[in-house]
PDB file of N, CA and C in Angstrom:
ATOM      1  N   UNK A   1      57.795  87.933 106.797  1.00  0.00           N
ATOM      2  CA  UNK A   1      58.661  87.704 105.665  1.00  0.00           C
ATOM      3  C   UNK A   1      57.874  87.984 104.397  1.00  0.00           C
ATOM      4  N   UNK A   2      58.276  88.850 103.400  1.00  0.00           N
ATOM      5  CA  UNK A   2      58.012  89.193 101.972  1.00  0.00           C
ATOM      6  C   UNK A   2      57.966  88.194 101.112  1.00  0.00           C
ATOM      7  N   UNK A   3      57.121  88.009  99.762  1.00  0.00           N
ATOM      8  CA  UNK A   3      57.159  87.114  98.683  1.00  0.00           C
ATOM      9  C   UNK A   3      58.059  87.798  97.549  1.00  0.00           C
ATOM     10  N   UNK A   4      58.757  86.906  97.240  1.00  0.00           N
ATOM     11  CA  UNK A   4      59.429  87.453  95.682  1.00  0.00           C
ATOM     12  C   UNK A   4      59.151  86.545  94.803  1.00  0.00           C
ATOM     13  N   UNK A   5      58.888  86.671  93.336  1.00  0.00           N
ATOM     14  CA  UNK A   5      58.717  85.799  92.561  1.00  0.00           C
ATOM     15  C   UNK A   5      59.564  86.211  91.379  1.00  0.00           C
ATOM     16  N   UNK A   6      60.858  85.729  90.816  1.00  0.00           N
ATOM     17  CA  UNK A   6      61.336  86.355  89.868  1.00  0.00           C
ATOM     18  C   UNK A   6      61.372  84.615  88.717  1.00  0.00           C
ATOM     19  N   UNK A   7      62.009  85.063  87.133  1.00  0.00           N
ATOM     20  CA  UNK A   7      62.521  83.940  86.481  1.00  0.00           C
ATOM     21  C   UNK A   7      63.900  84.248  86.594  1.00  0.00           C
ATOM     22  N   UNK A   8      64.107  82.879  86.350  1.00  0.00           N
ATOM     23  CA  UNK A   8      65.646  82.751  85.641  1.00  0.00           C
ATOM     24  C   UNK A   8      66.115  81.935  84.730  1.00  0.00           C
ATOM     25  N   UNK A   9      66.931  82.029  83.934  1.00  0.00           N
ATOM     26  CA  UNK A   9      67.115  81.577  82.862  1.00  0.00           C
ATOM     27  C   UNK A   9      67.707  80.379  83.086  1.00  0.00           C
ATOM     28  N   UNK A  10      67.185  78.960  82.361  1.00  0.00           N
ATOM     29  CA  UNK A  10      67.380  77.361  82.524  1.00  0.00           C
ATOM     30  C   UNK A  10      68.438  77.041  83.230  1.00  0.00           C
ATOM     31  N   UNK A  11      69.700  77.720  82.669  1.00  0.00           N
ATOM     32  CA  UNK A  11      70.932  77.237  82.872  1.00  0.00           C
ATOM     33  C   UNK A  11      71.050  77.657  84.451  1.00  0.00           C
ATOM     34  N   UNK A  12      71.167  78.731  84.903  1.00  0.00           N
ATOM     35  CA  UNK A  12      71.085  78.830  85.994  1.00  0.00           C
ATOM     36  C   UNK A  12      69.883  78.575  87.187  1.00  0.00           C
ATOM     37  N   UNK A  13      68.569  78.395  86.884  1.00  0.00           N
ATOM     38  CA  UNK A  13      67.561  77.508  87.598  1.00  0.00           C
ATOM     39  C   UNK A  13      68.477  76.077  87.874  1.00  0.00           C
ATOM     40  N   UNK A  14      68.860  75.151  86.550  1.00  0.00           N
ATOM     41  CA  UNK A  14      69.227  74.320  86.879  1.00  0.00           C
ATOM     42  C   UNK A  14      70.923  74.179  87.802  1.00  0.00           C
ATOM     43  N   UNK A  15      71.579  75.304  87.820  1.00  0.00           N
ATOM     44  CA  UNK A  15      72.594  74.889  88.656  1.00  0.00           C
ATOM     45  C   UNK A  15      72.441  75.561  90.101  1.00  0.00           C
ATOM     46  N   UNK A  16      71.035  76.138  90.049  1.00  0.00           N
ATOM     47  CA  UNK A  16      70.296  76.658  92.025  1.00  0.00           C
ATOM     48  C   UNK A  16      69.836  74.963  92.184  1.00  0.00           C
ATOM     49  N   UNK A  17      68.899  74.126  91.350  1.00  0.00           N
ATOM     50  CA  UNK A  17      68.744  73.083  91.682  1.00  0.00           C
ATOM     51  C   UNK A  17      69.480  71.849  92.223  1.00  0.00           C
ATOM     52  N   UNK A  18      70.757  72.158  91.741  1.00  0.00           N
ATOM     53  CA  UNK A  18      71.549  71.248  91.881  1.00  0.00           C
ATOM     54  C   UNK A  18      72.549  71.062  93.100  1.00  0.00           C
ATOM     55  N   UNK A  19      72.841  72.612  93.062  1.00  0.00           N
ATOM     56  CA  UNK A  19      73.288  73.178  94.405  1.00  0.00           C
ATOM     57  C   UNK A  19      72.590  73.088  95.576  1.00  0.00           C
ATOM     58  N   UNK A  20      71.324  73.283  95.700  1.00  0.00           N
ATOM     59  CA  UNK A  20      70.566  72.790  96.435  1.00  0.00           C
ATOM     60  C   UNK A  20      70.047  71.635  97.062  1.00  0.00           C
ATOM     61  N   UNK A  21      70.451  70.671  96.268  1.00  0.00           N
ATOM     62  CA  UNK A  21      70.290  69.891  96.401  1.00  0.00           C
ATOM     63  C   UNK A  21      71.451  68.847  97.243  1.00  0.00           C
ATOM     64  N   UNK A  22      72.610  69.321  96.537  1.00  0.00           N
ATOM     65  CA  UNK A  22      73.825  68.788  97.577  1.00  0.00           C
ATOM     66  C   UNK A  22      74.440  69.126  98.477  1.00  0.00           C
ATOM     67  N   UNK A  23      73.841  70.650  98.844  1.00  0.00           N
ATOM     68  CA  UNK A  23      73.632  71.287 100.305  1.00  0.00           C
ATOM     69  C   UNK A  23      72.670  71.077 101.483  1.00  0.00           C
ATOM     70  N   UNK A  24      71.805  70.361 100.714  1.00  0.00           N
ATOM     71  CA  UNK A  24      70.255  69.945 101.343  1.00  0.00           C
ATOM     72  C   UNK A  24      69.417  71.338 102.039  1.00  0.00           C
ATOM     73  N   UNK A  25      69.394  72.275 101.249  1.00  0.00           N
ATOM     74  CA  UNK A  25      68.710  73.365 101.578  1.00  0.00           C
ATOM     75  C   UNK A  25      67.568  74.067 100.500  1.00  0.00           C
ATOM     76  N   UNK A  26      66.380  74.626 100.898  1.00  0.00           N
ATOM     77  CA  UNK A  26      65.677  74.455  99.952  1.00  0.00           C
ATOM     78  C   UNK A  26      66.382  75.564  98.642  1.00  0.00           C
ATOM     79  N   UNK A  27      65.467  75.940  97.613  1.00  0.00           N
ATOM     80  CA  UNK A  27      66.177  76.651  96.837  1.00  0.00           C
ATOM     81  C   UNK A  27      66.092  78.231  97.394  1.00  0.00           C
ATOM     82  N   UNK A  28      64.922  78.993  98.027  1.00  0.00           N
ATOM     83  CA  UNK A  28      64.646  80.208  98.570  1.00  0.00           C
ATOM     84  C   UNK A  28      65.783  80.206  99.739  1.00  0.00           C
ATOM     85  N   UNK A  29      66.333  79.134 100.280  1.00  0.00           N
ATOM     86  CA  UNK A  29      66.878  79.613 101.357  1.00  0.00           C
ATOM     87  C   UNK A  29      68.422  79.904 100.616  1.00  0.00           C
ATOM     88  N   UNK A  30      68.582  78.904  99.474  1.00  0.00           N
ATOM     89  CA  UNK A  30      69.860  79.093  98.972  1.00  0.00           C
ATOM     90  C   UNK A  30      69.851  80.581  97.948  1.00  0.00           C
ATOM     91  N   UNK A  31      69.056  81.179  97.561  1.00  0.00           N
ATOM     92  CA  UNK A  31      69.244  82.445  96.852  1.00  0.00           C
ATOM     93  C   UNK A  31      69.421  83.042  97.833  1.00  0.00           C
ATOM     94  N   UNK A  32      68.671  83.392  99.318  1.00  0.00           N
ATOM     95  CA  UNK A  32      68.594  84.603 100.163  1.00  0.00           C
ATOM     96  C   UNK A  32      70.219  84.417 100.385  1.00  0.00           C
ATOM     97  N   UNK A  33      70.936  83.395 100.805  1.00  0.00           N
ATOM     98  CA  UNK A  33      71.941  83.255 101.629  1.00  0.00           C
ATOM     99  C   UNK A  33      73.059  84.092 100.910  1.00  0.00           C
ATOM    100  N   UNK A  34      72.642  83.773  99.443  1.00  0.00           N
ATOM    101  CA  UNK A  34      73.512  84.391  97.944  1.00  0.00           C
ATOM    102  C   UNK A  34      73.317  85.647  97.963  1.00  0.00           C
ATOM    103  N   UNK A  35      72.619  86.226  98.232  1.00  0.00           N
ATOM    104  CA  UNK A  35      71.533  87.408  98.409  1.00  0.00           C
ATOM    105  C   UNK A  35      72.201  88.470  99.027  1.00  0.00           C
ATOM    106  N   UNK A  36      72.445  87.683 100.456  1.00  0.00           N
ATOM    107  CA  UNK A  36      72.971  88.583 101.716  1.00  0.00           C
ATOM    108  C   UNK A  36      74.478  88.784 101.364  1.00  0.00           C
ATOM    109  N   UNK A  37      75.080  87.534 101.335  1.00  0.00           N
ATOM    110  CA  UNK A  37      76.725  87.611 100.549  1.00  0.00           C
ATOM    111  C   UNK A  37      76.696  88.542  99.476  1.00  0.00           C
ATOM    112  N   UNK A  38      76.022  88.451  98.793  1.00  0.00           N
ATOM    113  CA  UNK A  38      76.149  89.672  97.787  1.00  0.00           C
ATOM    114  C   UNK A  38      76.121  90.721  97.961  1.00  0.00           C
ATOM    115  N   UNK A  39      74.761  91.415  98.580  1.00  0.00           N
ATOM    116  CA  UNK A  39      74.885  92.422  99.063  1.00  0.00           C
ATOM    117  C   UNK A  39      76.190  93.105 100.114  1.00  0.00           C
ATOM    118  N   UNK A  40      76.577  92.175 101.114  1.00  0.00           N
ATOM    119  CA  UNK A  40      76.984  92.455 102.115  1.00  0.00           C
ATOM    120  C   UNK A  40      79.139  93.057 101.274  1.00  0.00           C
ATOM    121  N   UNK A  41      79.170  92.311 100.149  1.00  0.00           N
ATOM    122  CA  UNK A  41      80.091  92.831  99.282  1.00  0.00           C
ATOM    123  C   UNK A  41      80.152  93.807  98.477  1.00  0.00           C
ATOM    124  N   UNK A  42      79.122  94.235  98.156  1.00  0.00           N
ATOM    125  CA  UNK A  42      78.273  95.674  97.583  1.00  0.00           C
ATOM    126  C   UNK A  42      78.965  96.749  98.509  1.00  0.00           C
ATOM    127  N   UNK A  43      77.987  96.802  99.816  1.00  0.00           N
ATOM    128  CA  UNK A  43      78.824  97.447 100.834  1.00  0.00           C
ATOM    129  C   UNK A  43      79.586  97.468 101.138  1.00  0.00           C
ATOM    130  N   UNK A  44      80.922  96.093 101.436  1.00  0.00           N
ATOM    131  CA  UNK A  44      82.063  96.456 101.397  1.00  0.00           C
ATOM    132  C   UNK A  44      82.786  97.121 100.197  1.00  0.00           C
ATOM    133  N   UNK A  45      82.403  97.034  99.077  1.00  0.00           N
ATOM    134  CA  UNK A  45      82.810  97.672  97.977  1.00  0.00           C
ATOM    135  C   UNK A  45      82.700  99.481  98.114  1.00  0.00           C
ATOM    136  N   UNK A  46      81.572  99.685  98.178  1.00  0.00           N
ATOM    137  CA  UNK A  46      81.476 100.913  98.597  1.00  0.00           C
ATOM    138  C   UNK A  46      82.173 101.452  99.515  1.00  0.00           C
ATOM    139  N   UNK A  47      82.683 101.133 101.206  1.00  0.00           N
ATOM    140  CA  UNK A  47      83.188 101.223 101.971  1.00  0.00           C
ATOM    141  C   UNK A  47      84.779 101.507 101.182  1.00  0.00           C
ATOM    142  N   UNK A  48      84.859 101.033 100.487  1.00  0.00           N
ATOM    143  CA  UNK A  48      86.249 100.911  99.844  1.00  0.00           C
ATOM    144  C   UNK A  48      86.587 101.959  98.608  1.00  0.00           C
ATOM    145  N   UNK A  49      85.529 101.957  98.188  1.00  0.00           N
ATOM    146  CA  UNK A  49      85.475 103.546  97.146  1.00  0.00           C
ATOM    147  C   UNK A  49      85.427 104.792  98.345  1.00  0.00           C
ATOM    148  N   UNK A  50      84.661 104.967  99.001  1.00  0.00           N
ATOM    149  CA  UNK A  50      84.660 106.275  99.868  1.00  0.00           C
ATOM    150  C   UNK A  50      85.791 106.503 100.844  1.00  0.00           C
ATOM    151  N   UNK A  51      86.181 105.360 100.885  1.00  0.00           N
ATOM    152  CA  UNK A  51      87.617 105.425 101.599  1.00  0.00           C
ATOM    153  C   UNK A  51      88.933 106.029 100.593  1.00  0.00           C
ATOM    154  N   UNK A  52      88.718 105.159  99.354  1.00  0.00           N
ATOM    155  CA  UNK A  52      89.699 105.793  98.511  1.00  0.00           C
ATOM    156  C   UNK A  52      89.480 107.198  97.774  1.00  0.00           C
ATOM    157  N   UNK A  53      87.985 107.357  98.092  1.00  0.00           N
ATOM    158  CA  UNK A  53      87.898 109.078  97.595  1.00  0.00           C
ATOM    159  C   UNK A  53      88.381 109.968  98.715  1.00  0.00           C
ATOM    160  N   UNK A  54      87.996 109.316  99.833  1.00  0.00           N
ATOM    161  CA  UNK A  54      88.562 110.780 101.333  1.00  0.00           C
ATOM    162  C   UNK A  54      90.130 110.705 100.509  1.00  0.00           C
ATOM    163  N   UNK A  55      90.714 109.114 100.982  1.00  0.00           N
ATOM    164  CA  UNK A  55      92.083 109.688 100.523  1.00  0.00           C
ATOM    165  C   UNK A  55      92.756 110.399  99.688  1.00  0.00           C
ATOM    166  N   UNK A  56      92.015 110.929  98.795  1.00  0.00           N
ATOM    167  CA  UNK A  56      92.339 111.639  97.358  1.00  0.00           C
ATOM    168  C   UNK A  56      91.884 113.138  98.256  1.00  0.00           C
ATOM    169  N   UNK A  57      90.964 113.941  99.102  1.00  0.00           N
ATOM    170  CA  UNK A  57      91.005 114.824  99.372  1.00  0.00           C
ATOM    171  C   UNK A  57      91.376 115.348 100.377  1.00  0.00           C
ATOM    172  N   UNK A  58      92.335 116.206  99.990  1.00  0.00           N
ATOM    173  CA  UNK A  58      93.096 116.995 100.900  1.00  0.00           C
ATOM    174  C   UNK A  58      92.780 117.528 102.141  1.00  0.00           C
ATOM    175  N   UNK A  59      91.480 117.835 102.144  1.00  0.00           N
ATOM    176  CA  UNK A  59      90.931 118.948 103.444  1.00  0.00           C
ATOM    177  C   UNK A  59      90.725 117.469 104.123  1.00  0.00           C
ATOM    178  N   UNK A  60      90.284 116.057 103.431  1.00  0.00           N
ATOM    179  CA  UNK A  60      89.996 115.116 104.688  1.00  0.00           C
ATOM    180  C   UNK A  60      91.467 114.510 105.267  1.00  0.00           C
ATOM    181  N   UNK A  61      92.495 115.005 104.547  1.00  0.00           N
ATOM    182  CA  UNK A  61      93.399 114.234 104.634  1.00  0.00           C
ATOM    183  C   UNK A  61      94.463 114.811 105.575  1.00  0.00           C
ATOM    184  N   UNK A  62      94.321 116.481 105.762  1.00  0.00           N
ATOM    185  CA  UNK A  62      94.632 117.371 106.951  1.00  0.00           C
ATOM    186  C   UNK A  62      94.397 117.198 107.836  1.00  0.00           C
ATOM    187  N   UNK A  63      92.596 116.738 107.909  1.00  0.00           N
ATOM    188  CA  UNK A  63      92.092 116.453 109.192  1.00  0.00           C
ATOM    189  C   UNK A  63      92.641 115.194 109.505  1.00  0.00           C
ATOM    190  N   UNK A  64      92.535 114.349 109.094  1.00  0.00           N
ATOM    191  CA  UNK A  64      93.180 112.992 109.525  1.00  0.00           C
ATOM    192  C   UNK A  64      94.925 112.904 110.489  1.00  0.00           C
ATOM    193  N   UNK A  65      95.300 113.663 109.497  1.00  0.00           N
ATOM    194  CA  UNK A  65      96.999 114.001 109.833  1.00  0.00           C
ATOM    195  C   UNK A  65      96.555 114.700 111.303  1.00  0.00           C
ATOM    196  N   UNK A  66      95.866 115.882 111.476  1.00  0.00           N
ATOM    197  CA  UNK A  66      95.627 116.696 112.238  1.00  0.00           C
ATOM    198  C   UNK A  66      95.396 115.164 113.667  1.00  0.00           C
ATOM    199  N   UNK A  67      94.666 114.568 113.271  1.00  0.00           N
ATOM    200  CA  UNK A  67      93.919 113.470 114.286  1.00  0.00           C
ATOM    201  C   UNK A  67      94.710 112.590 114.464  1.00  0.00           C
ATOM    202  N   UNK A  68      95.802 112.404 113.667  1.00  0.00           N
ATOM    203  CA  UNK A  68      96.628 111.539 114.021  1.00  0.00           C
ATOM    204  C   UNK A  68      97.735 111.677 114.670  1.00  0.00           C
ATOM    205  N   UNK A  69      98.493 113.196 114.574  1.00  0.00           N
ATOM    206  CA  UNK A  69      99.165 113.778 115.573  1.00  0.00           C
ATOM    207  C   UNK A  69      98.790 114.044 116.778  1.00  0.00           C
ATOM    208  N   UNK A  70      97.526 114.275 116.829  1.00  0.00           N
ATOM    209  CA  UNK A  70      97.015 114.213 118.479  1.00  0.00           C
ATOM    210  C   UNK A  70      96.936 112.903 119.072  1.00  0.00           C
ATOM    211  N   UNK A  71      96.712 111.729 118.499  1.00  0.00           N
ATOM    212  CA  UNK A  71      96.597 110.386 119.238  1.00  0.00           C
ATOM    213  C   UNK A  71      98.266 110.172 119.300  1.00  0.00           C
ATOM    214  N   UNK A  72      99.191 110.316 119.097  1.00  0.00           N
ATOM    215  CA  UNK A  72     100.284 110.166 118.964  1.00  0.00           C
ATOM    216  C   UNK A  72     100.646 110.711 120.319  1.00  0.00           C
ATOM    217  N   UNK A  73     100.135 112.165 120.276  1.00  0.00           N
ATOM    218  CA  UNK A  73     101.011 113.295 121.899  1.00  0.00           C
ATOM    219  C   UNK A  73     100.531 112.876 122.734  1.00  0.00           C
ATOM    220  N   UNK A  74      98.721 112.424 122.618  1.00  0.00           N
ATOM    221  CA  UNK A  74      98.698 111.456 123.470  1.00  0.00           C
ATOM    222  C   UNK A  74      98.650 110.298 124.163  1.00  0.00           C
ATOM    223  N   UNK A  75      99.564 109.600 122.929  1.00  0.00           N
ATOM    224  CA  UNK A  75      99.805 107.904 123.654  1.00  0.00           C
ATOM    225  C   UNK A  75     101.488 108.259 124.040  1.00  0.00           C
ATOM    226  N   UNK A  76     102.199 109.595 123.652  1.00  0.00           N
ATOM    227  CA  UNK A  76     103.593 109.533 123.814  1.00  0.00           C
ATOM    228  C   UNK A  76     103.223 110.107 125.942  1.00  0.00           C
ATOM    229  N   UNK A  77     102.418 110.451 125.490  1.00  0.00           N
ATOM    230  CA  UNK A  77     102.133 111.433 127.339  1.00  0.00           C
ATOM    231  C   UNK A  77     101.906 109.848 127.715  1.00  0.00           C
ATOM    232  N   UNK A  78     100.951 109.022 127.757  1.00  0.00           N
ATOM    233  CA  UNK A  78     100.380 108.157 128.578  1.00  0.00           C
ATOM    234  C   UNK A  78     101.795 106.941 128.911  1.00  0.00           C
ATOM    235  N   UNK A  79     102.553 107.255 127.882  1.00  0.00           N
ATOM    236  CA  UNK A  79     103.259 105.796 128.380  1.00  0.00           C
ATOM    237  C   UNK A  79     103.942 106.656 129.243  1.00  0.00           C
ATOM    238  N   UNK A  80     104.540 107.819 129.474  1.00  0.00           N
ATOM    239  CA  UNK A  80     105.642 108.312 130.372  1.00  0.00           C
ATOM    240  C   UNK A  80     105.256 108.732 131.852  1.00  0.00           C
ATOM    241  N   UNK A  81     103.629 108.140 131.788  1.00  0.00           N
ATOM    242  CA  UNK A  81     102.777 108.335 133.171  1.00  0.00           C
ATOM    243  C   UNK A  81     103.479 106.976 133.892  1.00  0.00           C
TER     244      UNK A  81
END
């Protein structure tokens, strides 16, 4: 495990302290946890821009159609098995 040492400004030191305190967790464990949630919304954010850019382009949006008419012929074939 890595060292980080950053500041932060009073107001928020004092409401990691406090929080911490009525979670009963130390304060490093309560930033990482903030840390990962954060990040892990970053990425979903992103996930959500590149999704809404394919949908804006056409050539991905052919292919898709293209891919989606084929799962179609073949779930219409499989049920009539």
């Amino acid at each position: 495990m890595g060292t980080f040492t950053s500041s932060l400004p009073q107001d928020l030191l004092e409401k990691l302290n406090s929080e911490a305190k009525k979670l009963g967790v130390p304060k490093n464990r309560l930033i990482e946890m903030a840390l990962r949630i954060y990040l892990d919304q970053l990425n979903r954010a992103e996930y959500a821009r590149s999704y809404s850019k394919a949908g804006r382009d056409e050539e991905v949006m052919a292919i898709a159609e293209e891919g989606m008419a084929t799962y179609l012929e073949d779930l219409e074939n499989s049920l009539e098995k």
